[in-house]
Every structure is written in structure tokens, then in C-alpha cells.
N, C-alpha and C. Protein backbone atom coordinates (compact mmCIF):
# COMPACT_ATOMS: atom_id res chain seq x y z
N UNK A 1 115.80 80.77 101.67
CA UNK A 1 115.65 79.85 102.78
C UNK A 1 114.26 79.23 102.70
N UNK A 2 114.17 77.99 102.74
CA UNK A 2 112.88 76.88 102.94
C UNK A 2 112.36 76.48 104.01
N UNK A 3 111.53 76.98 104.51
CA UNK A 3 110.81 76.57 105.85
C UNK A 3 109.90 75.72 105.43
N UNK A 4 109.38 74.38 106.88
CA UNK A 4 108.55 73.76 105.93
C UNK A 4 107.27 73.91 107.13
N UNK A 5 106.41 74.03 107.26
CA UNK A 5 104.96 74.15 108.15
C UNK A 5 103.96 73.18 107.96
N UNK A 6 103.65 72.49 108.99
CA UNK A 6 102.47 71.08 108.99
C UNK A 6 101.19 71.47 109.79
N UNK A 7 99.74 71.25 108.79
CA UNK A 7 99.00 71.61 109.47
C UNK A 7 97.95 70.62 109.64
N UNK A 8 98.02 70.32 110.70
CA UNK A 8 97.24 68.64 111.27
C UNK A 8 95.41 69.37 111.16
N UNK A 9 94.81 68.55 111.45
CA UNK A 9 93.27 68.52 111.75
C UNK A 9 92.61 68.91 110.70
N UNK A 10 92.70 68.75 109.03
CA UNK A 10 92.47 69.73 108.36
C UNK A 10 90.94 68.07 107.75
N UNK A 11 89.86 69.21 107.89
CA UNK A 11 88.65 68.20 107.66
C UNK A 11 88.45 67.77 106.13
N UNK A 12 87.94 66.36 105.37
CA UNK A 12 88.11 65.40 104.61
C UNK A 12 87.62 66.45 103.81
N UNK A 13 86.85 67.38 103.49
CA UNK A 13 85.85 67.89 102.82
C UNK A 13 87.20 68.94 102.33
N UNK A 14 87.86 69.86 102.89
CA UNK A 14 88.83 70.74 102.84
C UNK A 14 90.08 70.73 102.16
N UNK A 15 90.39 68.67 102.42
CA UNK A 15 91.60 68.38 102.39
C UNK A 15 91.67 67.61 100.41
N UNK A 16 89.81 66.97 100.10
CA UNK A 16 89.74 66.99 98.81
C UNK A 16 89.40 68.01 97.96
N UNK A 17 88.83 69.37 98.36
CA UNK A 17 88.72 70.71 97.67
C UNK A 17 90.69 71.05 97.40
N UNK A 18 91.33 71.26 98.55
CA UNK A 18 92.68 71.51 98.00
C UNK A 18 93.37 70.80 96.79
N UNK A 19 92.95 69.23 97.00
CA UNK A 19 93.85 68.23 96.23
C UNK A 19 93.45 68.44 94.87
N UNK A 20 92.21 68.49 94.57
CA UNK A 20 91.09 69.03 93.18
C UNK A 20 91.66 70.00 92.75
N UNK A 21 91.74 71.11 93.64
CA UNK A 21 92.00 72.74 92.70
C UNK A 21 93.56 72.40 92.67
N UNK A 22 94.30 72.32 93.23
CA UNK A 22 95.91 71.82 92.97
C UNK A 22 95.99 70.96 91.30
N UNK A 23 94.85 70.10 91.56
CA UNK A 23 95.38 69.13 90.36
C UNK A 23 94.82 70.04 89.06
N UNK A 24 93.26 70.37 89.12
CA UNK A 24 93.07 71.34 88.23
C UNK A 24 93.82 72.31 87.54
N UNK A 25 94.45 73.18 88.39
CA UNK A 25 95.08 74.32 87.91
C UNK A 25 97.11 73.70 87.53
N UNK A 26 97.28 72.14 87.70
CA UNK A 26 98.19 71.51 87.36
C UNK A 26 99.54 71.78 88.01
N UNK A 27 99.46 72.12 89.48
CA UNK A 27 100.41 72.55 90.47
C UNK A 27 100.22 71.49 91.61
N UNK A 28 101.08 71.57 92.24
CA UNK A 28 101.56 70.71 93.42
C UNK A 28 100.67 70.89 94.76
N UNK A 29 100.34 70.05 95.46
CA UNK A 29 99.19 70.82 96.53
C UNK A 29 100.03 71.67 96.97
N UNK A 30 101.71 71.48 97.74
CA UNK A 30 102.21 72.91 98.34
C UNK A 30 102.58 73.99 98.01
N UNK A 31 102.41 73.74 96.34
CA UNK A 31 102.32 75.50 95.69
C UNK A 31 101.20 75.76 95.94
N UNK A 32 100.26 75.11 95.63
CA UNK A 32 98.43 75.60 95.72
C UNK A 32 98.09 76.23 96.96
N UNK A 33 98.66 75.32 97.98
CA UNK A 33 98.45 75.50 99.48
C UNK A 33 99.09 77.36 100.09
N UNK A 34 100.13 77.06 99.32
CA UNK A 34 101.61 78.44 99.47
C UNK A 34 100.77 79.78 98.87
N UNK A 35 99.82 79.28 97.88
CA UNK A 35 99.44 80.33 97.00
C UNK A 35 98.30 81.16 97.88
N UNK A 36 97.32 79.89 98.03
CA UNK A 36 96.00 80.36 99.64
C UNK A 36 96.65 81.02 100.46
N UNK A 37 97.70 81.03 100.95
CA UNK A 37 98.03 81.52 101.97
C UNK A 37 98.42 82.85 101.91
N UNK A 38 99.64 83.23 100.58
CA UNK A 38 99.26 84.47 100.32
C UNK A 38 98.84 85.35 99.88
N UNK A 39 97.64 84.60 99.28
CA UNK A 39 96.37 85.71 99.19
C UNK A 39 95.66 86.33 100.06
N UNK A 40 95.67 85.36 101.25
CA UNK A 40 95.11 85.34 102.65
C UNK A 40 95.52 86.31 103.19
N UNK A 41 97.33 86.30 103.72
CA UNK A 41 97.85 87.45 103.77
C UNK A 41 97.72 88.72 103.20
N UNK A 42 97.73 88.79 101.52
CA UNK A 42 97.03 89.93 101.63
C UNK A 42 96.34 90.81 101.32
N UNK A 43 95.20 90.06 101.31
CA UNK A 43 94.14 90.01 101.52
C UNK A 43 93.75 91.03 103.19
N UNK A 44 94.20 90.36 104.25
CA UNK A 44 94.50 90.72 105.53
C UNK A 44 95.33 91.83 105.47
N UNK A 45 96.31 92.15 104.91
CA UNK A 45 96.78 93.67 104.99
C UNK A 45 95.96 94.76 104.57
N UNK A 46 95.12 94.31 103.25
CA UNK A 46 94.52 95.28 102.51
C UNK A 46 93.54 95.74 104.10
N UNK A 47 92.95 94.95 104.37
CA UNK A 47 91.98 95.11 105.00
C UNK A 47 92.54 95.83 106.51
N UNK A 48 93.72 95.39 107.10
CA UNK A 48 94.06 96.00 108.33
C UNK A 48 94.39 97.72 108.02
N UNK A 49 94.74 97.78 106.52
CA UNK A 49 94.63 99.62 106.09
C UNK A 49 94.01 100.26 106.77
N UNK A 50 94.04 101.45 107.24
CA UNK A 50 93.28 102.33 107.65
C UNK A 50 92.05 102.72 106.47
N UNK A 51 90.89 102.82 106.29
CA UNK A 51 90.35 103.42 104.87
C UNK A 51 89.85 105.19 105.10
N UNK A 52 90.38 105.26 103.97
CA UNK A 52 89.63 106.83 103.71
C UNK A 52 88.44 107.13 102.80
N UNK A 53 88.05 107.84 103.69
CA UNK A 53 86.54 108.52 103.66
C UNK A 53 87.03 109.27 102.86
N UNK A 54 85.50 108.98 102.12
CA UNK A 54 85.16 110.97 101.46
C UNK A 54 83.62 111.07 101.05
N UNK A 55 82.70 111.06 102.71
CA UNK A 55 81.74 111.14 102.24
C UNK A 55 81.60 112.58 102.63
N UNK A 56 82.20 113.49 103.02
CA UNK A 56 82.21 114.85 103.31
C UNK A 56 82.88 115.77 102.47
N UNK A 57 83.74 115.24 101.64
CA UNK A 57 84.72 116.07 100.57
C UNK A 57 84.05 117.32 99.95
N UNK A 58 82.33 117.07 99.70
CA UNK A 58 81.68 117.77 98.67
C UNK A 58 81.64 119.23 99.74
N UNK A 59 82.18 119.11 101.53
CA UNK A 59 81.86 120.07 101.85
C UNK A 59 83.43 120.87 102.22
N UNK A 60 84.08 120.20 102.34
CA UNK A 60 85.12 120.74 102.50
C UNK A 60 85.74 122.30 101.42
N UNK A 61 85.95 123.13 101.76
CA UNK A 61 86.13 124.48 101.15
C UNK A 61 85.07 124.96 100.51
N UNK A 62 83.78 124.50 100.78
CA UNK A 62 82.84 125.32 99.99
C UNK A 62 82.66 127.10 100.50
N UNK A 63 82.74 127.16 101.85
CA UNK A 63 82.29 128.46 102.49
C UNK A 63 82.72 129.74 101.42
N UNK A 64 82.17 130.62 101.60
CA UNK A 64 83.30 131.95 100.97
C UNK A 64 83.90 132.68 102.43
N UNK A 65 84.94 133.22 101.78
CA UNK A 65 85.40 133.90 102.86
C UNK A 65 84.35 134.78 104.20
N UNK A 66 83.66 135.17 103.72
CA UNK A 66 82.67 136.26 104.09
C UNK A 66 81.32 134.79 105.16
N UNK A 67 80.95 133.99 104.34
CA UNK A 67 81.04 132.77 105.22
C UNK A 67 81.58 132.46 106.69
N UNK A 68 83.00 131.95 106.00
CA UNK A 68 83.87 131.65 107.54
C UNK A 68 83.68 132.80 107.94
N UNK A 69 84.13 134.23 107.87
CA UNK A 69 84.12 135.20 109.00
C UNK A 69 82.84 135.32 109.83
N UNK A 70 81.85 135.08 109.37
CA UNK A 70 80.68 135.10 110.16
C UNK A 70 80.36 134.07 110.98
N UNK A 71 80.89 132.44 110.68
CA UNK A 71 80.68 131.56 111.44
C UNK A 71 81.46 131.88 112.44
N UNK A 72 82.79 132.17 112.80
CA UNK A 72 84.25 132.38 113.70
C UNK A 72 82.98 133.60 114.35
N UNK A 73 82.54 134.55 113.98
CA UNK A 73 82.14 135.94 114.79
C UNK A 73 80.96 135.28 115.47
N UNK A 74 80.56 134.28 114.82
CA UNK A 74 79.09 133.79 115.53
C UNK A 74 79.81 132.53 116.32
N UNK A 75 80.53 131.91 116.83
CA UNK A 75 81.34 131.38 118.03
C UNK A 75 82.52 131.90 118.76
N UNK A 76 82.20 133.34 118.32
CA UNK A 76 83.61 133.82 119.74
C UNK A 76 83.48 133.50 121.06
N UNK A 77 81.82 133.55 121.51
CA UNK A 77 81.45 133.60 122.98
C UNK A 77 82.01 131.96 123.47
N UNK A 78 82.46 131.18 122.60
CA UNK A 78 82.58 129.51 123.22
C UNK A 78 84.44 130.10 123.14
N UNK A 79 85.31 130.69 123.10
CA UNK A 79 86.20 131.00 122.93
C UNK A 79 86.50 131.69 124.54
N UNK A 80 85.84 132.21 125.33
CA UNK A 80 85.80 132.88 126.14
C UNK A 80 84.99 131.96 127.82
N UNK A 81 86.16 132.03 128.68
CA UNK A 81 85.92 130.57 129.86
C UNK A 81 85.17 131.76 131.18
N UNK A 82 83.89 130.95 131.24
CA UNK A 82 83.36 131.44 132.33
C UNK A 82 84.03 131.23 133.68
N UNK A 83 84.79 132.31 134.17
CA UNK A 83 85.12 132.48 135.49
C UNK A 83 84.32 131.64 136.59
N UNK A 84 83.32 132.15 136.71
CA UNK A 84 82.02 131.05 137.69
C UNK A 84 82.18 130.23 137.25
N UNK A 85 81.89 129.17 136.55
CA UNK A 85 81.60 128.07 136.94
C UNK A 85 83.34 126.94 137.25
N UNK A 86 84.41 127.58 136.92
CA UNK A 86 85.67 127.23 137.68
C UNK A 86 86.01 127.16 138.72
N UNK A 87 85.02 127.69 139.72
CA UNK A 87 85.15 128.34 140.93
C UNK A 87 84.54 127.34 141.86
């Protein structure tokens, strides 16, 4: 299916950069035009991605066991809800 889309106001400077790179690269302005657009698109997806980190990776599982058990024994007391101040 062919949809066709018109885009008015497009400034003199914009409208001879399109007609140039169209003729250059030896395509039609509305392939050229079709082509900007979905790069644009996605271009715009890449970017709406969520991104993942890994500036912390180098710490992730380093502890030794004997490690974690001492960190967990050295925060039990935050594990435990002061009665007073609920009150």
C-alpha cells in the first residue's frame, strides 16, 4: 500500500540540499526524502532503548563468601524496627 505525505514550509536552503543529494546519489527526491526519514526513525528507536550500564560490573561478585557473611552480620541491626519510634 502507497501512502503519499506533503510537507509544506520546507526553507529554500533545505529544499536545494535535498534536490543536490537526490541528484548526486542518482535517486528521485522521494526515494531520497523516504530514505531521511528512515534513518530518522531509526535512528529514534535506537535512541528511545533503554541503555545498559556497566560501569559497576567490575564489582559485581567480587566479595568471598566469608565477605558477604560479615557485611549481612554487620547490618542485622537495620533489619530489626524500633518499636518507639512507631508509637
Amino acid at each position: 500500500m502507497s501512502i503519499s505525505i506533503s510537507i509544506e514550509d520546507i526553507d529554500e536552503v533545505t529544499a536545494q540540499w535535498i534536490y543536490q543529494e537526490a541528484e548526486q546519489r542518482g535517486m528521485s527526491v522521494e526515494m531520497f526524502v523516504l530514505q531521511l526519514i528512515q534513518k530518522g526513525i531509526s535512528l529514534e528507536r535506537q535512541e528511545a532503548q533503554p541503555q545498559a550500564y556497566h560501569d559497576l560490573d567490575s564489582l559485581a561478585g567480587t566479595w568471598t563468601e566469608e565477605q558477604a557473611a560479615e557485611f549481612l552480620k554487620t547490618i542485622i541491626d537495620f533489619e530489626q524496627i524500633d518499636e518507639k519510634l512507631w508509637q
